[in-house]
Each structure stands twice: as C-alpha cells, then as structure tokens.
Protein backbone atom coordinates (compact mmCIF):
# COMPACT_ATOMS: atom_id res chain seq x y z
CA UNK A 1 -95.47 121.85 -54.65
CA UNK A 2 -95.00 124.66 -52.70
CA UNK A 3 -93.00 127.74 -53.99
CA UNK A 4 -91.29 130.05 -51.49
CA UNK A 5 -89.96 132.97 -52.02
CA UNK A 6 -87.99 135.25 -49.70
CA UNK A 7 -87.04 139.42 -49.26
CA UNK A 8 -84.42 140.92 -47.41
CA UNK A 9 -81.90 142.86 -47.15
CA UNK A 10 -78.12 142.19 -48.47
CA UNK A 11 -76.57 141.15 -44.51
CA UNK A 12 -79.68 139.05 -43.20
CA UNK A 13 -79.24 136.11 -44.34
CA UNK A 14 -81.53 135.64 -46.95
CA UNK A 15 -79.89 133.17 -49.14
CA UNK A 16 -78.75 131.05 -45.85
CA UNK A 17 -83.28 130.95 -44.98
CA UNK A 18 -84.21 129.63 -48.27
CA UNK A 19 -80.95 126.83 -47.66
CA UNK A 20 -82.56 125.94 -44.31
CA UNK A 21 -85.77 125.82 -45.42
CA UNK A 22 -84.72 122.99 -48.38
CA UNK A 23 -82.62 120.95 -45.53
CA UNK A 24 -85.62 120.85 -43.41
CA UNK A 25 -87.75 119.89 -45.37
CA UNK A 26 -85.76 117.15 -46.67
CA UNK A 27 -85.48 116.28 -43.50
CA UNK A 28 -89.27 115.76 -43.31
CA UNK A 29 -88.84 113.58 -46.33
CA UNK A 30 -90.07 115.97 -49.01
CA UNK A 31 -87.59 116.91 -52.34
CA UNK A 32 -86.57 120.61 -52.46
CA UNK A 33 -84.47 122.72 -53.44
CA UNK A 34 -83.01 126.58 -52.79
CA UNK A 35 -81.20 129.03 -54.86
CA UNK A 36 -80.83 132.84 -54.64
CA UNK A 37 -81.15 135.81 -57.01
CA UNK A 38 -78.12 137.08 -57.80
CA UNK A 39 -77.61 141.04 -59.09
CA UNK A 40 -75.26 143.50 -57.39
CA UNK A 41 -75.79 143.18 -53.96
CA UNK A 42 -74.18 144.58 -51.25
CA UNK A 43 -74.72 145.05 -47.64
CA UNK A 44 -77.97 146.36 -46.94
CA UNK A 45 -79.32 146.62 -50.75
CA UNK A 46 -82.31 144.43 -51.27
CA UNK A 47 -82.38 140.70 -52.63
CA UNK A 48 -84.18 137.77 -52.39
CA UNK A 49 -83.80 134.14 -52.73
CA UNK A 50 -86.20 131.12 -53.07
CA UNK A 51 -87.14 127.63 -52.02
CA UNK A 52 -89.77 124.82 -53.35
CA UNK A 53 -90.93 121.78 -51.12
CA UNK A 54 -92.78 118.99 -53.21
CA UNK A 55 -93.86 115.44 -52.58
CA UNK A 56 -92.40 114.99 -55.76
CA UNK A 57 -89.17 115.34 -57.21
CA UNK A 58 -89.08 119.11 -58.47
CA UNK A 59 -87.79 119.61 -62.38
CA UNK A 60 -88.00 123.51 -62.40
CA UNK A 61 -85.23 125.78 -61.67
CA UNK A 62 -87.09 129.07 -62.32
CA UNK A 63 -87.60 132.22 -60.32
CA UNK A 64 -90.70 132.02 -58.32
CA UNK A 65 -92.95 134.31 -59.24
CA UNK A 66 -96.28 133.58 -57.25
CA UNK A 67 -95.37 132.28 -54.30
CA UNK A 68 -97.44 130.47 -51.92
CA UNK A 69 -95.33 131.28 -48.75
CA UNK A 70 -93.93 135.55 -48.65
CA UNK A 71 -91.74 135.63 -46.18
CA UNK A 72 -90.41 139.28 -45.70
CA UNK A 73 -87.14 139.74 -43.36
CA UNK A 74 -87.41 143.49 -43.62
CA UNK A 75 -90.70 145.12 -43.15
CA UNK A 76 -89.32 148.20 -44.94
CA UNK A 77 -89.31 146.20 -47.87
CA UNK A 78 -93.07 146.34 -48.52
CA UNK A 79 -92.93 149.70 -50.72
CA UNK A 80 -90.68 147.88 -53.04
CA UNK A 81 -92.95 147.15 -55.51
CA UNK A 82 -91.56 143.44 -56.55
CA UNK A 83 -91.67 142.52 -53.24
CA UNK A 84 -95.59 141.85 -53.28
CA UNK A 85 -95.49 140.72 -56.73
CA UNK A 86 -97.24 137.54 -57.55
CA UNK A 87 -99.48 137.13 -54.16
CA UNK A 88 -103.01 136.81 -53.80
CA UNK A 89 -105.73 135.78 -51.41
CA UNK A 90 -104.27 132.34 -50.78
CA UNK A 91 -100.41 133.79 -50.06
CA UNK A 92 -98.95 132.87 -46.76
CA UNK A 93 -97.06 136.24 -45.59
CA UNK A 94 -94.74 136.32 -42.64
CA UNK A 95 -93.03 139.82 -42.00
CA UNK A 96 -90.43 140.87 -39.43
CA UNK A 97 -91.49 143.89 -37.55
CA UNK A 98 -91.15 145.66 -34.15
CA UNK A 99 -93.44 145.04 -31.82
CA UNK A 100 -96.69 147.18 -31.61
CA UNK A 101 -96.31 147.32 -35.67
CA UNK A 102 -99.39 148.50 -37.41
CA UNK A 103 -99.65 148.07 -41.33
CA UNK A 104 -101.04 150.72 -42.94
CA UNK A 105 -100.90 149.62 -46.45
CA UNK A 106 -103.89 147.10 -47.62
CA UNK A 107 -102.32 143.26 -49.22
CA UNK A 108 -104.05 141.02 -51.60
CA UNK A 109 -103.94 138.43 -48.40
CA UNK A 110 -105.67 138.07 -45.33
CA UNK A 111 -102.65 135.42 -44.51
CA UNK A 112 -100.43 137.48 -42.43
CA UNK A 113 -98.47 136.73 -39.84
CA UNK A 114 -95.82 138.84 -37.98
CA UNK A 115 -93.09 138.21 -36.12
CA UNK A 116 -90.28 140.67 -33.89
CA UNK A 117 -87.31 138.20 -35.32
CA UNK A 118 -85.15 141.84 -34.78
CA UNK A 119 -85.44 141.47 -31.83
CA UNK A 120 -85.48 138.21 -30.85
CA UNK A 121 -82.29 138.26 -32.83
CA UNK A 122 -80.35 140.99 -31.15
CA UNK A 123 -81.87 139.47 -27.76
CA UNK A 124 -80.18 136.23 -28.57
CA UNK A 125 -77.66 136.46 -30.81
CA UNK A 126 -76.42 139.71 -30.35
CA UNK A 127 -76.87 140.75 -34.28
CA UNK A 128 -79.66 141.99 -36.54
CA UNK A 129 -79.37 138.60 -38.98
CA UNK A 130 -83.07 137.64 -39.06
CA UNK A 131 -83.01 134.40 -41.42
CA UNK A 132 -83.18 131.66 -38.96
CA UNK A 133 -85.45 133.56 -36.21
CA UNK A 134 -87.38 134.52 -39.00
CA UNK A 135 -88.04 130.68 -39.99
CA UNK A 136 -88.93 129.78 -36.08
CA UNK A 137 -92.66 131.60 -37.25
CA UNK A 138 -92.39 130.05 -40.72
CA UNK A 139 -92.33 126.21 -39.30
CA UNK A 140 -95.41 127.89 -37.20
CA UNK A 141 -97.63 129.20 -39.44
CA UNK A 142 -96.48 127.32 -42.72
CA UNK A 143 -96.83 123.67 -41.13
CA UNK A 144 -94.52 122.38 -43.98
CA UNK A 145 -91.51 121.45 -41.12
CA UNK A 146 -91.44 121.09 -37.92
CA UNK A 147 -89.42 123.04 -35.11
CA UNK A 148 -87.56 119.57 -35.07
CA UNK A 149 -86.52 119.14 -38.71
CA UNK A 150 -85.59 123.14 -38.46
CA UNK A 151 -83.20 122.78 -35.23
CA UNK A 152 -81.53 119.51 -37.07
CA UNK A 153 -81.25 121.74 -40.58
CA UNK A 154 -79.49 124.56 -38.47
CA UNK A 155 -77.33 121.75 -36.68
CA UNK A 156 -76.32 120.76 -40.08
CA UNK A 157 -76.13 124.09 -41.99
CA UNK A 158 -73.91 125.85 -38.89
CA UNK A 159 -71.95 122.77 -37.52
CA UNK A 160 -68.24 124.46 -38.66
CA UNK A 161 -69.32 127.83 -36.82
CA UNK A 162 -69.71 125.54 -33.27
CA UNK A 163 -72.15 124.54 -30.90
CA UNK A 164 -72.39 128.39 -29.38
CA UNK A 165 -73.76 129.62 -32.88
CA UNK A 166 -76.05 126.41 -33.32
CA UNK A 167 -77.10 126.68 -29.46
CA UNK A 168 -78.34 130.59 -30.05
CA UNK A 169 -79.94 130.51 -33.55
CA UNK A 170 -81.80 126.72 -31.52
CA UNK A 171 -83.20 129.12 -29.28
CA UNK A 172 -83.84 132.09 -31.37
CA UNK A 173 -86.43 129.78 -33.68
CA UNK A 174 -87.80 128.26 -30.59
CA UNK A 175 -88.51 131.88 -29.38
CA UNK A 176 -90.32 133.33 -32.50
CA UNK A 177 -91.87 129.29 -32.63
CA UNK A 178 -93.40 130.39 -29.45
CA UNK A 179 -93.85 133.85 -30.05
CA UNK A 180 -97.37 135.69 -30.12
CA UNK A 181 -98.23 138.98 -31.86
C-alpha cells in the first residue's frame, strides 16, 4: 500500500487532489480511498488531506502519518513543522515552487521533485488552485497512475463544471507532466 498524504493551503484544492488521486488510481485497477483533515479551516489557513492506493482492498481509515508520497501545494508550508512529519530517506516529495527556487533547508529525503504548478495554473486556468497541476508531476514522478487514468479522473471529478474547466485543468497536468525543473 501506498499512503499519501497532502499540504496546502485552505483555497487550493487540497481535498479535491487526494479525490483525484483515489479515482485514478481506481481507474488503474488498484482499491483506494481519500479523505481530508478537517479543523477550522478557512481560506488560506493550512490543511491537508490524504489518499492510499493498494493492490489490496484497504481496511484502515487512519490519518497517515508516514507517508510514502509528500506532496506539498505550498512551498511556504515547509516551516510548518507537521508538514515534514513522518518522512524519511525513502519519501517521495513533490513541492510547488516558482521557478529558479532554491531550498535552503536540508529534508530527511533525497526524493524531491519540484514543480511551478503556480504558474502553470495561473497560465492556464487563470487561478492560483494548484491541486490538479500539482498531480500532472505526481503521475510523473510517483508512477502509481498514468497521465491517462488522471485526465479520465478529472473528466469524471469536473464533468458538472463543463468541458472548458475539464479542457484547462487536461492541459494544466499535461504541462507540469511535461514539465522540467
């Protein structure tokens, strides 16, 4: 099983990523499932949410506190202390940040992988909501879905906002997909 867990900010989407995530990969024929943390969040105020992907059906319902896949939608988030809780060596990390982005601070992982989703976000959808451009690099680097299962779980998840929204957010993980830092 692999246990997901992702950071953002209240606004970005982050309960919407882990939902994709769980739709693709069912897609690929794996079990999962996605549920958020709940507290007093607001617009802006950090939260997080998480997702598991197993071969086999998936009996817990807890938190996930190591997780093998980090994905961070807000790079400010890293001096939050529970943000890097729970990784080590073998964590997959995948952080939205500007381009030219230099991390200063020193993570238990050598597993890093970033990706501008800001921009590619306000580029192509014309907002700063990071959660499916943010998954374009996640299909990438993760190799648990593929761009295809991710395009059909946006399909799915957006189909009563209309084909405009699917059409941008289809390009926007295609573009971070692609994307080299």
């Amino acid at each position: 099983m692999k246990q997901i867990r992702i950071h953002g900010r209240g606004g970005q989407g982050v309960v919407t990523a882990a939902e994709i995530i769980a739709i693709a990969a069912f897609h690929e024929g794996y079990y999962s499932q996605a549920f958020p943390h709940f507290g007093v969040e607001r617009s802006g105020a950090p939260i997080r949410s998480y997702a598991r992907i197993a071969k086999q059906p998936i009996l817990t319902r807890e938190q996930v506190e190591r997780p093998d896949i980090l994905i961070i939608q807000d790079h400010t988030l890293l001096d939050e202390p529970e943000v890097l809780a729970g990784i080590n060596q073998d964590t997959l990390l995948i952080i939205n940040v500007p381009k030219n982005f230099f991390l200063e601070k020193n993570l238990p992982t050598k597993k890093i992988y970033y990706t501008p989703a800001t921009e590619i976000a306000l580029k192509i959808i014309g907002k700063n909501i990071v959660n499916t451009v943010i998954l374009g690099a996640f299909a990438k680097h993760s190799g648990l879905i593929s761009l295809s299962s991710l395009k059909k779980a946006i399909a799915e998840k957006f189909k009563e906002k209309g084909q405009t929204i699917i059409e941008k957010n289809i390009q926007a993980i295609t573009t971070a997909y692609q994307t080299k830092l």
